[in-house]
C-alpha atoms as a PDB file:
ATOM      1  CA  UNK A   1     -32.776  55.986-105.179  1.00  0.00           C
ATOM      2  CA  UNK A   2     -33.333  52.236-105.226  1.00  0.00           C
ATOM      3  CA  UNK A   3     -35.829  50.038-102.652  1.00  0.00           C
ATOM      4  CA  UNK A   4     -32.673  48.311-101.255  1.00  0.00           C
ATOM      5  CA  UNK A   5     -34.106  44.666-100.857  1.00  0.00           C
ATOM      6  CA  UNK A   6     -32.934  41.892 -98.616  1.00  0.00           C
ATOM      7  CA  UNK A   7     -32.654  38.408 -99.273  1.00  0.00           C
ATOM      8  CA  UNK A   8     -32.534  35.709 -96.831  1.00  0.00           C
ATOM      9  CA  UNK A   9     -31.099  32.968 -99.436  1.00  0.00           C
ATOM     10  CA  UNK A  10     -27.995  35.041 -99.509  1.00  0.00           C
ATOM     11  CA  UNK A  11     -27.791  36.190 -95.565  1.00  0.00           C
ATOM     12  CA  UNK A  12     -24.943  34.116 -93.710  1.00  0.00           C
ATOM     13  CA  UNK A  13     -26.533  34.980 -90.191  1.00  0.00           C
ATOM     14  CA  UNK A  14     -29.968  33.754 -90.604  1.00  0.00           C
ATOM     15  CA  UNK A  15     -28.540  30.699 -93.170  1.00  0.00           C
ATOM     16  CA  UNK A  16     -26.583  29.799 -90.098  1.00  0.00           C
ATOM     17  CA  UNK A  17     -29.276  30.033 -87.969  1.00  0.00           C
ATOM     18  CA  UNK A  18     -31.237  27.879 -89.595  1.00  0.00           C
ATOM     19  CA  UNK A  19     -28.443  25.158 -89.818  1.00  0.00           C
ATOM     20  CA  UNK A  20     -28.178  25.277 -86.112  1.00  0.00           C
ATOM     21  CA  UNK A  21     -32.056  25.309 -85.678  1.00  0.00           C
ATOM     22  CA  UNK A  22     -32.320  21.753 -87.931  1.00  0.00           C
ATOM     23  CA  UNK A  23     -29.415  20.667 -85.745  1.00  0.00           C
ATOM     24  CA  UNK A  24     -31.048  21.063 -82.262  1.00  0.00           C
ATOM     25  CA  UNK A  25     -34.219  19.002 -83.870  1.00  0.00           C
ATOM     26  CA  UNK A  26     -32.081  16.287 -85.031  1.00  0.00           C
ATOM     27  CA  UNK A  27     -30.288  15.692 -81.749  1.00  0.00           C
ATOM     28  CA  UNK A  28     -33.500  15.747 -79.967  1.00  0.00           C
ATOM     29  CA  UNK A  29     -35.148  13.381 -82.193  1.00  0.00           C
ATOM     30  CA  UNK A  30     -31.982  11.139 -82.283  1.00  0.00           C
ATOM     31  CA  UNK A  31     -31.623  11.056 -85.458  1.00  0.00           C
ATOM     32  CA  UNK A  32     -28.567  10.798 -87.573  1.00  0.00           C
ATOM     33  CA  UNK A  33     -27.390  14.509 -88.339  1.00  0.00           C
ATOM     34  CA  UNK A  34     -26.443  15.716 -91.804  1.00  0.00           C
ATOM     35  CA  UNK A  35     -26.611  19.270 -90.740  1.00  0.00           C
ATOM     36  CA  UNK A  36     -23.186  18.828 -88.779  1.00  0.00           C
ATOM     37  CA  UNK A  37     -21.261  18.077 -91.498  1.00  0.00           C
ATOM     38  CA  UNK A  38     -22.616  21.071 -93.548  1.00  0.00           C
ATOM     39  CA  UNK A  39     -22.126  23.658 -91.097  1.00  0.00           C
ATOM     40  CA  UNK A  40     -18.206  22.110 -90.614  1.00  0.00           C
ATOM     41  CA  UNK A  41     -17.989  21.978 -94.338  1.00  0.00           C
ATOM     42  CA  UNK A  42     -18.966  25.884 -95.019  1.00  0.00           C
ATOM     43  CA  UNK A  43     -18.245  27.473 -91.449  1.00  0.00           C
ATOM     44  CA  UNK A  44     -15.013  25.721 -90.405  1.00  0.00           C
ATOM     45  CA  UNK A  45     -11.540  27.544 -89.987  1.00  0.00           C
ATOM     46  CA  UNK A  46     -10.773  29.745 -92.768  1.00  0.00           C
ATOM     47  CA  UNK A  47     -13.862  29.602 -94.990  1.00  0.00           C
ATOM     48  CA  UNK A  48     -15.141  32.943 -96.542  1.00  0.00           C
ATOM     49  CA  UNK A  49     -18.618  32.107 -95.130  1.00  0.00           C
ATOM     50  CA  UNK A  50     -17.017  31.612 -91.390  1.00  0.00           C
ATOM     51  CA  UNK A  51     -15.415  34.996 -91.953  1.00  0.00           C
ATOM     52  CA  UNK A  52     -18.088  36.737 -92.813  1.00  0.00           C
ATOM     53  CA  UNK A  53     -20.259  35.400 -90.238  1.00  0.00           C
ATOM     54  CA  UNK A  54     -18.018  36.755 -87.549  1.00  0.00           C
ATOM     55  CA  UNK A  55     -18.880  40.257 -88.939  1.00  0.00           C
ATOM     56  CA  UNK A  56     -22.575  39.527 -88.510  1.00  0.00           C
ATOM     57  CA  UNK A  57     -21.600  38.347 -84.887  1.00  0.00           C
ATOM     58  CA  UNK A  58     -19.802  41.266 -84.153  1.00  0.00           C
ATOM     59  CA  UNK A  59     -22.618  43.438 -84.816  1.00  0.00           C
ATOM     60  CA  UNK A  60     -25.124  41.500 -83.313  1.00  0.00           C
ATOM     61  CA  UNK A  61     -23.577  40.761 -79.880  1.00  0.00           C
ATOM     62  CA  UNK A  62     -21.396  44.396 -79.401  1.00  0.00           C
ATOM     63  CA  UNK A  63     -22.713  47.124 -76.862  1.00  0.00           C
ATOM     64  CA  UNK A  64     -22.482  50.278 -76.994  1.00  0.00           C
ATOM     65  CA  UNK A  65     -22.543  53.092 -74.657  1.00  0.00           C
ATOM     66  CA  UNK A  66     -23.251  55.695 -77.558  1.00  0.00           C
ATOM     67  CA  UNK A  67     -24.656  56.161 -80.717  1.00  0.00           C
ATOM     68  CA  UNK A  68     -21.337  57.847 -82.117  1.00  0.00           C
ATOM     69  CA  UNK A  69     -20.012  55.143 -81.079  1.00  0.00           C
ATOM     70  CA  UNK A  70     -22.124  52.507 -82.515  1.00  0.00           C
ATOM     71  CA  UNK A  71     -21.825  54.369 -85.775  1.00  0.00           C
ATOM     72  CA  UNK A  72     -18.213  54.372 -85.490  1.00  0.00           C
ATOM     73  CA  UNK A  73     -17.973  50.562 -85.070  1.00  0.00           C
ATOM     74  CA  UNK A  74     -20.545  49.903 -87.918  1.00  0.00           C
ATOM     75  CA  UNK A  75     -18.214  51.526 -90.482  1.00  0.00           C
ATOM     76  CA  UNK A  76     -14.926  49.157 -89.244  1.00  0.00           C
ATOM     77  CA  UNK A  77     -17.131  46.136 -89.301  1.00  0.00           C
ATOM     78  CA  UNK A  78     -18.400  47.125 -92.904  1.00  0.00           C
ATOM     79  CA  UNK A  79     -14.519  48.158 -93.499  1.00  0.00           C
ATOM     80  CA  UNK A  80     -13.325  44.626 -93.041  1.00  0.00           C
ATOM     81  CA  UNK A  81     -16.633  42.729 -94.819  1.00  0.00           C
ATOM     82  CA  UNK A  82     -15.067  44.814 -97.627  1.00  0.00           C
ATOM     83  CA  UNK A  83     -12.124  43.174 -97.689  1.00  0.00           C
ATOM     84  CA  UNK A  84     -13.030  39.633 -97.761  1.00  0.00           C
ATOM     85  CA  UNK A  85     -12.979  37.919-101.054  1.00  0.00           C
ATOM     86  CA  UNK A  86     -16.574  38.665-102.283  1.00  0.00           C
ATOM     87  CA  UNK A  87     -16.269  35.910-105.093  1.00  0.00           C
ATOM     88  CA  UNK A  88     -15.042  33.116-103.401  1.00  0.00           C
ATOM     89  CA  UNK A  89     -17.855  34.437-100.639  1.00  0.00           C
ATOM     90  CA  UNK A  90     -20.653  34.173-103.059  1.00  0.00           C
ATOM     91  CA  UNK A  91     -19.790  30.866-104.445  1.00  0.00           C
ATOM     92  CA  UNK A  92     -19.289  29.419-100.956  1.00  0.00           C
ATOM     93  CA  UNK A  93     -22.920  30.846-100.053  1.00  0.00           C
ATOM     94  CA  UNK A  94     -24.165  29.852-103.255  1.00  0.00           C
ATOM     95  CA  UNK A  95     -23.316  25.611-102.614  1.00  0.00           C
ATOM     96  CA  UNK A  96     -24.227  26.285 -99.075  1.00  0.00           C
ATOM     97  CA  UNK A  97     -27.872  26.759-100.524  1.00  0.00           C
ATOM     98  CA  UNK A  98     -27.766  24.462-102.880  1.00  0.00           C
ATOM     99  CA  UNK A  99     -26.753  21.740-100.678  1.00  0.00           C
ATOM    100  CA  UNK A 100     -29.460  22.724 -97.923  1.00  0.00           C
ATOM    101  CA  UNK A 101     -31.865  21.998-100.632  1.00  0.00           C
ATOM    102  CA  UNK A 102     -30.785  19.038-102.057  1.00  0.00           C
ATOM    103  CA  UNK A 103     -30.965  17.900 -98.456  1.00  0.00           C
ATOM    104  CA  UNK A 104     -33.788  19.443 -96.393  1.00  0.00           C
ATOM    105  CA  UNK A 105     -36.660  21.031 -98.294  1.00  0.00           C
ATOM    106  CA  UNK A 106     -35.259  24.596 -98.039  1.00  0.00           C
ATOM    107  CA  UNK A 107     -38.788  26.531 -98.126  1.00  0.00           C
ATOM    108  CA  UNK A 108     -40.166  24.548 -94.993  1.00  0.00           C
ATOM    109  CA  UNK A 109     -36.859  25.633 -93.456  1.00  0.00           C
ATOM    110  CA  UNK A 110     -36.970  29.442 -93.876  1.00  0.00           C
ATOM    111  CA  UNK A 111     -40.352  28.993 -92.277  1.00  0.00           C
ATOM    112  CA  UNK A 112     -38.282  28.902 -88.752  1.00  0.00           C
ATOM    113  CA  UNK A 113     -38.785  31.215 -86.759  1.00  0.00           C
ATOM    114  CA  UNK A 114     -35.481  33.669 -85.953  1.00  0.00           C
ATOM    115  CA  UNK A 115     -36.049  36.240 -83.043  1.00  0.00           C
ATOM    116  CA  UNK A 116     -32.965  38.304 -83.923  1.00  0.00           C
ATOM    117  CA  UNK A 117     -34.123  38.130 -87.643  1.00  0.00           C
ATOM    118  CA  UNK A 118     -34.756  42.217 -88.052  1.00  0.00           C
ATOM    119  CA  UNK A 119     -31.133  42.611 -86.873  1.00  0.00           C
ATOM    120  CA  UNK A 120     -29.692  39.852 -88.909  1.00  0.00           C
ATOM    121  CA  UNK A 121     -31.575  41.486 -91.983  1.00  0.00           C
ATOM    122  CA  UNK A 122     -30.193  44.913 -91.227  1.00  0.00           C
ATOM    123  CA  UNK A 123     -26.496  43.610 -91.140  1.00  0.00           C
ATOM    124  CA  UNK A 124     -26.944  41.917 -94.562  1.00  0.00           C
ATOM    125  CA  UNK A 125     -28.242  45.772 -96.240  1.00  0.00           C
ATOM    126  CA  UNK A 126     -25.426  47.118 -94.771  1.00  0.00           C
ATOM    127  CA  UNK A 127     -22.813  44.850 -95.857  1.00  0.00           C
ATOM    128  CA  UNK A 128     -24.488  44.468 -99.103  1.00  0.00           C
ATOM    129  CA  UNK A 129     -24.767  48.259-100.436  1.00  0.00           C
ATOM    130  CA  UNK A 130     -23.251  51.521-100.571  1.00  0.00           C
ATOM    131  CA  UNK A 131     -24.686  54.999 -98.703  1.00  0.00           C
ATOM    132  CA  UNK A 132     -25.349  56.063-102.173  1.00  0.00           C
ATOM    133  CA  UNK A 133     -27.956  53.122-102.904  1.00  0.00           C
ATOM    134  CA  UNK A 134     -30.300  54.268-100.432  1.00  0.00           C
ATOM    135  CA  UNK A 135     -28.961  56.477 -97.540  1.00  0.00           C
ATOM    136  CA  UNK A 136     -32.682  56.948 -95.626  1.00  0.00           C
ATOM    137  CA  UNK A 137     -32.922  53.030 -95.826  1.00  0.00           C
ATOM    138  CA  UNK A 138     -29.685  52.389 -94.507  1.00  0.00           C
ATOM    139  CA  UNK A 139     -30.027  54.414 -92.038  1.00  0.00           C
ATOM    140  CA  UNK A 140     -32.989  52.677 -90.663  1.00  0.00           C
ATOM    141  CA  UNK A 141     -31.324  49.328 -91.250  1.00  0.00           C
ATOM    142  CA  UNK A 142     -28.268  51.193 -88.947  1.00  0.00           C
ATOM    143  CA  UNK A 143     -30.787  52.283 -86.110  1.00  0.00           C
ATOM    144  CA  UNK A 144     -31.822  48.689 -85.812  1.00  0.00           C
ATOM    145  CA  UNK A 145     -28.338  47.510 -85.026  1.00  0.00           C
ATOM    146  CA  UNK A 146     -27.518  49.861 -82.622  1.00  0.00           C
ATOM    147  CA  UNK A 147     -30.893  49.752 -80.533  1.00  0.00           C
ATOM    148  CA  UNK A 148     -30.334  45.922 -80.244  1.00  0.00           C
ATOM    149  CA  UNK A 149     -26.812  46.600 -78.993  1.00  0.00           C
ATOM    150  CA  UNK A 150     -26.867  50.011 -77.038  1.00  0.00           C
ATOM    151  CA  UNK A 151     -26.746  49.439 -73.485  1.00  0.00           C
ATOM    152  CA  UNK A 152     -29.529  51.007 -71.030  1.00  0.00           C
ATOM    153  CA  UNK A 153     -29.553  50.524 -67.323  1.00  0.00           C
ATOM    154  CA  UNK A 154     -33.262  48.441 -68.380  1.00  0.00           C
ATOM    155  CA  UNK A 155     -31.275  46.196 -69.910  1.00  0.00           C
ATOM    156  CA  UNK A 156     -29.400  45.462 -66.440  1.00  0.00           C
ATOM    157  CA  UNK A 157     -29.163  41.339 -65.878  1.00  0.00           C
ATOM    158  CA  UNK A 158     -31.651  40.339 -63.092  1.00  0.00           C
ATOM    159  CA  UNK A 159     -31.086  36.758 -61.965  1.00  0.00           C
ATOM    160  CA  UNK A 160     -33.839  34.270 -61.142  1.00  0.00           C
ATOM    161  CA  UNK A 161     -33.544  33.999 -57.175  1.00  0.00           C
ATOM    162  CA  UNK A 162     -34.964  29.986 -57.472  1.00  0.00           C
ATOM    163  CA  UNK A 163     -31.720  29.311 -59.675  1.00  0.00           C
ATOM    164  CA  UNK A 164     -29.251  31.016 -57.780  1.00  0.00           C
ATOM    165  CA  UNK A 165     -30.469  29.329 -54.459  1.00  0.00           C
ATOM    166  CA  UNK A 166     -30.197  25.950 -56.638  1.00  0.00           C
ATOM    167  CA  UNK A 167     -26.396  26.908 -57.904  1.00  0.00           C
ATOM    168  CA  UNK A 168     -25.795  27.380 -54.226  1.00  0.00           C
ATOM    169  CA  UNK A 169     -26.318  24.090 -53.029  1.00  0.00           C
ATOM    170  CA  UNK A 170     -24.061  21.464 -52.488  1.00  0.00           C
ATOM    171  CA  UNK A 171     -23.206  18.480 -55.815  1.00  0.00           C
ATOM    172  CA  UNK A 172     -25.151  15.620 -53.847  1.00  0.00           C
ATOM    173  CA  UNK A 173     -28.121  17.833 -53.200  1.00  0.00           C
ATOM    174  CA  UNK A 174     -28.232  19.296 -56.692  1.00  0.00           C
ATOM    175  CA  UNK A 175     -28.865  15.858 -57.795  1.00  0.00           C
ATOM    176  CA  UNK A 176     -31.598  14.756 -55.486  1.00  0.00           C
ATOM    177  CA  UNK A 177     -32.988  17.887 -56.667  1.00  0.00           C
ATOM    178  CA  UNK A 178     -32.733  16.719 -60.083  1.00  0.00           C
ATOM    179  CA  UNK A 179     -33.549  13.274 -59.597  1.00  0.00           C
ATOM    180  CA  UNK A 180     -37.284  14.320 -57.783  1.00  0.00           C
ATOM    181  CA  UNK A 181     -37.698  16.586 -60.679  1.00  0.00           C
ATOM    182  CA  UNK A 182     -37.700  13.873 -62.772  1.00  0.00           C
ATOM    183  CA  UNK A 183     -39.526  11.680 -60.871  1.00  0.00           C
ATOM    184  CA  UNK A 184     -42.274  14.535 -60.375  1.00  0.00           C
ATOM    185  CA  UNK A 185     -42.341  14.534 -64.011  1.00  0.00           C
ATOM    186  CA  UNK A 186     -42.779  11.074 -65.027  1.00  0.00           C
ATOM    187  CA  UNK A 187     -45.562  10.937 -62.731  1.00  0.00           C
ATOM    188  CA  UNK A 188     -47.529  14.182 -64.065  1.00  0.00           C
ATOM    189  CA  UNK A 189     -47.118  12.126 -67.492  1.00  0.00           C
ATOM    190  CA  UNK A 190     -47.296   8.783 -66.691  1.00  0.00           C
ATOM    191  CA  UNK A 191     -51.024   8.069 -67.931  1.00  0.00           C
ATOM    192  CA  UNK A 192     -50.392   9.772 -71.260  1.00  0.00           C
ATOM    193  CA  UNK A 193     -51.558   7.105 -73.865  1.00  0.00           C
ATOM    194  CA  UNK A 194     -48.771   6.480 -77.070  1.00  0.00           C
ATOM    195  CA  UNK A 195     -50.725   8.853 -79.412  1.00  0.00           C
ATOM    196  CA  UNK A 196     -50.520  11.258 -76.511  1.00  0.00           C
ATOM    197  CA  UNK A 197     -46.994  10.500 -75.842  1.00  0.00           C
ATOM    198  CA  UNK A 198     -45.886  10.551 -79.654  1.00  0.00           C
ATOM    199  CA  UNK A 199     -47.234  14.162 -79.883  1.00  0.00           C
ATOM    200  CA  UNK A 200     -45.490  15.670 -76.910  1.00  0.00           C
ATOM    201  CA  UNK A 201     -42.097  13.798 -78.311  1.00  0.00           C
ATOM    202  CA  UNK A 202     -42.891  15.395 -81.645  1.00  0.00           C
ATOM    203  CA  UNK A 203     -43.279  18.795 -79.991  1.00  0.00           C
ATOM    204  CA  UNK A 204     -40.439  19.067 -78.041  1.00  0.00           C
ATOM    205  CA  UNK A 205     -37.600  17.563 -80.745  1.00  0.00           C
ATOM    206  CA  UNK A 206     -39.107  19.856 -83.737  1.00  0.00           C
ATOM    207  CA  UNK A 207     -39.629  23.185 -80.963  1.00  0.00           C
ATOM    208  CA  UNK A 208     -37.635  24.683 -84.194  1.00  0.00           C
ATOM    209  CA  UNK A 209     -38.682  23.267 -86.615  1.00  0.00           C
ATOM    210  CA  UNK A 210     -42.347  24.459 -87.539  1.00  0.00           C
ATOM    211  CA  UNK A 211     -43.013  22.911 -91.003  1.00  0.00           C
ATOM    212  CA  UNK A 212     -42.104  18.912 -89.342  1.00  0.00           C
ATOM    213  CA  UNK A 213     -44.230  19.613 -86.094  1.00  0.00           C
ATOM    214  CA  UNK A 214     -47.253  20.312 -89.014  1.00  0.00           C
ATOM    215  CA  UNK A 215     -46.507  17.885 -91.170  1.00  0.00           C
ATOM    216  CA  UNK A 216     -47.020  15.215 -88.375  1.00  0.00           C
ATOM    217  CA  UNK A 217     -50.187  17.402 -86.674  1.00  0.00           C
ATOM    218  CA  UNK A 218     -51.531  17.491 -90.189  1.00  0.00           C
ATOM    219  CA  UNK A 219     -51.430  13.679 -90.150  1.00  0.00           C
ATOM    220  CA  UNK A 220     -52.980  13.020 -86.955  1.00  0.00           C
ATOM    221  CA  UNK A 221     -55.958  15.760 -87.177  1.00  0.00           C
ATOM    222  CA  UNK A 222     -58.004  13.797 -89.695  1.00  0.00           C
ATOM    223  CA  UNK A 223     -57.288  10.421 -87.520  1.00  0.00           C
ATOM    224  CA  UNK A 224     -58.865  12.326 -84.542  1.00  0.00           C
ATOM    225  CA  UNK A 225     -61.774  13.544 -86.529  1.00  0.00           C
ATOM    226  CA  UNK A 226     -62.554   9.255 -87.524  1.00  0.00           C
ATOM    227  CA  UNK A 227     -62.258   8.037 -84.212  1.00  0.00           C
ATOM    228  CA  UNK A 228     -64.676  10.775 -82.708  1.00  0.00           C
ATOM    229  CA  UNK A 229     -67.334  10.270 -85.445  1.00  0.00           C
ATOM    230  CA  UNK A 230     -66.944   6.410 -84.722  1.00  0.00           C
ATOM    231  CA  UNK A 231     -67.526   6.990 -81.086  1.00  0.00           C
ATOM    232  CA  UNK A 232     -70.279   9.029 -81.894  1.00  0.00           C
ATOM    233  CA  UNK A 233     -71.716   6.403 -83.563  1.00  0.00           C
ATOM    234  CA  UNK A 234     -71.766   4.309 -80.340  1.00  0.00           C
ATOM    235  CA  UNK A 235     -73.462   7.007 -78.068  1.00  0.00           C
ATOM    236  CA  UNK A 236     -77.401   6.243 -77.389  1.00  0.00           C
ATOM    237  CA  UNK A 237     -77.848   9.409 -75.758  1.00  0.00           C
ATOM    238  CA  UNK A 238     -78.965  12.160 -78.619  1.00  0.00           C
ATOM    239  CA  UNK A 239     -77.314  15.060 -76.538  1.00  0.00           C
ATOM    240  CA  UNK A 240     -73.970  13.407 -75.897  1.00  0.00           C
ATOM    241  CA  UNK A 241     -73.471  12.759 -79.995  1.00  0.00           C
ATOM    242  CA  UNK A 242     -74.556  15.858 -80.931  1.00  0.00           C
ATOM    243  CA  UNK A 243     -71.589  17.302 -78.745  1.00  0.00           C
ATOM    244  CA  UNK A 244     -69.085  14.991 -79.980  1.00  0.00           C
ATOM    245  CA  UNK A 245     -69.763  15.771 -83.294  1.00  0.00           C
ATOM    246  CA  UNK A 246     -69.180  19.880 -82.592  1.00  0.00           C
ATOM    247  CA  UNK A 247     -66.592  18.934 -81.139  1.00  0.00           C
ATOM    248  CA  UNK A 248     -64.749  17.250 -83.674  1.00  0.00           C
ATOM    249  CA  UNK A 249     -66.063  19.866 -86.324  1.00  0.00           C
ATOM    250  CA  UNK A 250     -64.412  22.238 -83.619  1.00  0.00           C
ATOM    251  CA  UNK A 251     -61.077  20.690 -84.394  1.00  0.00           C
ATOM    252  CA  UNK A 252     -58.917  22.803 -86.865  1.00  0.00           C
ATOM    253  CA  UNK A 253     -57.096  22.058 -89.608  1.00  0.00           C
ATOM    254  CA  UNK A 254     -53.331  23.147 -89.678  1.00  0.00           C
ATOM    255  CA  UNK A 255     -53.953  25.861 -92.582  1.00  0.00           C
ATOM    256  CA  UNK A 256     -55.703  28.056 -89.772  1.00  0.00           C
ATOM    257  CA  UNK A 257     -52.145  27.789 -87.496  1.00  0.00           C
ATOM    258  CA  UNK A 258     -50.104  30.107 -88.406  1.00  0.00           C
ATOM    259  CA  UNK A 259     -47.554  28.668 -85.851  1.00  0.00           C
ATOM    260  CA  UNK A 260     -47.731  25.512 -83.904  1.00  0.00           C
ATOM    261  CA  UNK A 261     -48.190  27.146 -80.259  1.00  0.00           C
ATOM    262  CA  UNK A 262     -48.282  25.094 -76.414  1.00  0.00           C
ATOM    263  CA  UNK A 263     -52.046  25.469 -76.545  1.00  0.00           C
ATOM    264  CA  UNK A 264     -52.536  23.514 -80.008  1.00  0.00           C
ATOM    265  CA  UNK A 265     -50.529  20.488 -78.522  1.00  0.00           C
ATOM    266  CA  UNK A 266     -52.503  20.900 -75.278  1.00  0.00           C
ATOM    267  CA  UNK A 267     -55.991  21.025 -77.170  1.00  0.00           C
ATOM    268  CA  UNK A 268     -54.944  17.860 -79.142  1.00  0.00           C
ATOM    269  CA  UNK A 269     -53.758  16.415 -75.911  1.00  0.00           C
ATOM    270  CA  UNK A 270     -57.102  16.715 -73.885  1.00  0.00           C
ATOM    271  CA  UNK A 271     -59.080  15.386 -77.687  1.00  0.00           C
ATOM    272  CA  UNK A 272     -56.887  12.374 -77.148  1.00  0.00           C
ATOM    273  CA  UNK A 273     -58.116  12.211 -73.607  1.00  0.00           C
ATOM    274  CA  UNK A 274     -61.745  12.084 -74.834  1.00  0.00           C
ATOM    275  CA  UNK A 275     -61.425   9.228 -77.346  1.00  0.00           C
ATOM    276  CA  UNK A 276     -60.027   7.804 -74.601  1.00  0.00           C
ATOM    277  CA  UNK A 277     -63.028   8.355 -72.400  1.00  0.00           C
ATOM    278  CA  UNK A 278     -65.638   7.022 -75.031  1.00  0.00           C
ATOM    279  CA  UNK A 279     -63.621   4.270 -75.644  1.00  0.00           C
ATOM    280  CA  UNK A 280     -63.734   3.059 -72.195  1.00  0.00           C
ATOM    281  CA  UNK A 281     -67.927   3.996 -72.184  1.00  0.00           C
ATOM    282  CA  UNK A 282     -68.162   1.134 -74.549  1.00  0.00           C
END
């Protein structure tokens, strides 16, 4: 038997993904998109790709109330990917990855992270190769699809009792709701500096995309490391440098973040806050 071996280069559901990851970050960063116009270009009506990745929706999204049944559905679903025109398929996929990296660079890209990514990965081994390839290993990749779709009374929808009580209300009180949110919000943030208010921006229009939110935190680290050792340079008092100085050799360096998490920005955010504070000491 062969080690059946999946490739994410070649996987509609997870290329998609991707495309609509890059997307998000490039309408929250108001910037022009180029990402539209490749996902209409290879996923509009009719294309082999858009086909295909209506198979990997229908096994991601069905439920099922049995495993014979799962099973069952599985071999339709792998029935009609069967039928599609594989070599128009594989040429379509094939420009779809070539234009993705003449545009973005594609490596930092697969970097994103996916949470249905085992599941996307299983669909592509089954679509890709026959029960004779590697029958154990497909049969692994099968139990993966149907525990993400087989129904369980745990898996019951609870609603959040705060959000139901706020759907409840009337337009005009939705609104001042809304509108004292907002104002609650720009004065929790209101004394954030620029460089403090450039990082959260940075944060919240690349949530998806991990490689940019490093890139820019990569920049920014060593100009946090000079203007503590500047300040440091200021301080009379022996104890007080000596601090400032750990705490700037404290500081990590992106290689040790494996991902970009809330309590990186927040650690930058409060080293802001302290050049800030020695700043205004001298």
């Amino acid at each position: 038997m062969i080690k059946l071996k999946h490739s994410k280069y070649k996987n509609t559901g997870i290329l998609f993904e991707l495309l609509v990851r890059k997307l998000t970050s490039e309408t929250l960063s108001s910037n022009k998109s180029v990402t539209i116009d490749i996902i209409k270009k290879y996923f509009g009506k009719n294309t082999e790709l858009a086909k295909e990745l209506n198979l990997y929706n229908a096994l991601l999204k069905e439920q099922y109330r049995s495993e014979a049944q799962a099973l069952d559905y599985i071999r339709s679903i792998k029935s009609a990917h069967s039928k599609l025109n594989q070599t128009t398929l594989r040429r379509q996929r094939y420009n779809l990855v070539k234009e993705i990296s003449e545009k973005f660079v594609f490596s930092n890209m697969t970097k994103m992270h996916i949470n249905n990514y085992k599941t996307l990965a299983s669909i592509y081994m089954i679509f890709e190769y026959d029960e004779t390839s590697n029958p154990k290993q497909l049969l692994e990749c099968k139990n993966v699809i149907i525990q993400n779709g087989m129904l369980t009374e745990k898996r019951i929808e609870t609603k959040d009792p705060v959000i139901e009580t706020f759907q409840s209300q009337p337009k005009d009180v939705r609104l001042l709701t809304y509108k004292l949110m907002i104002d609650k919000f720009n004065e929790k943030y209101s004394n954030l500096d620029e460089s403090q208010k450039r990082l959260l921006n940075k944060y919240i229009t690349n949530v998806n995309d991990t490689e940019a939110l490093k890139e820019y935190i990569e920049k920014i680290i060593p100009e946090i490391k000079k203007q503590l050792s500047n300040q440091a340079k200021l301080i009379t008092d022996k104890a007080t440098q000596i601090k400032v100085q750990k705490l700037s050799e404290m500081l990590c360096t992106v290689e040790n973040m494996k991902s970009i998490k809330e309590s990186h920005v927040l650690s930058l955010l409060r080293y802001f806050d302290l050049i800030k504070e020695l700043k205004g000491m001298h």
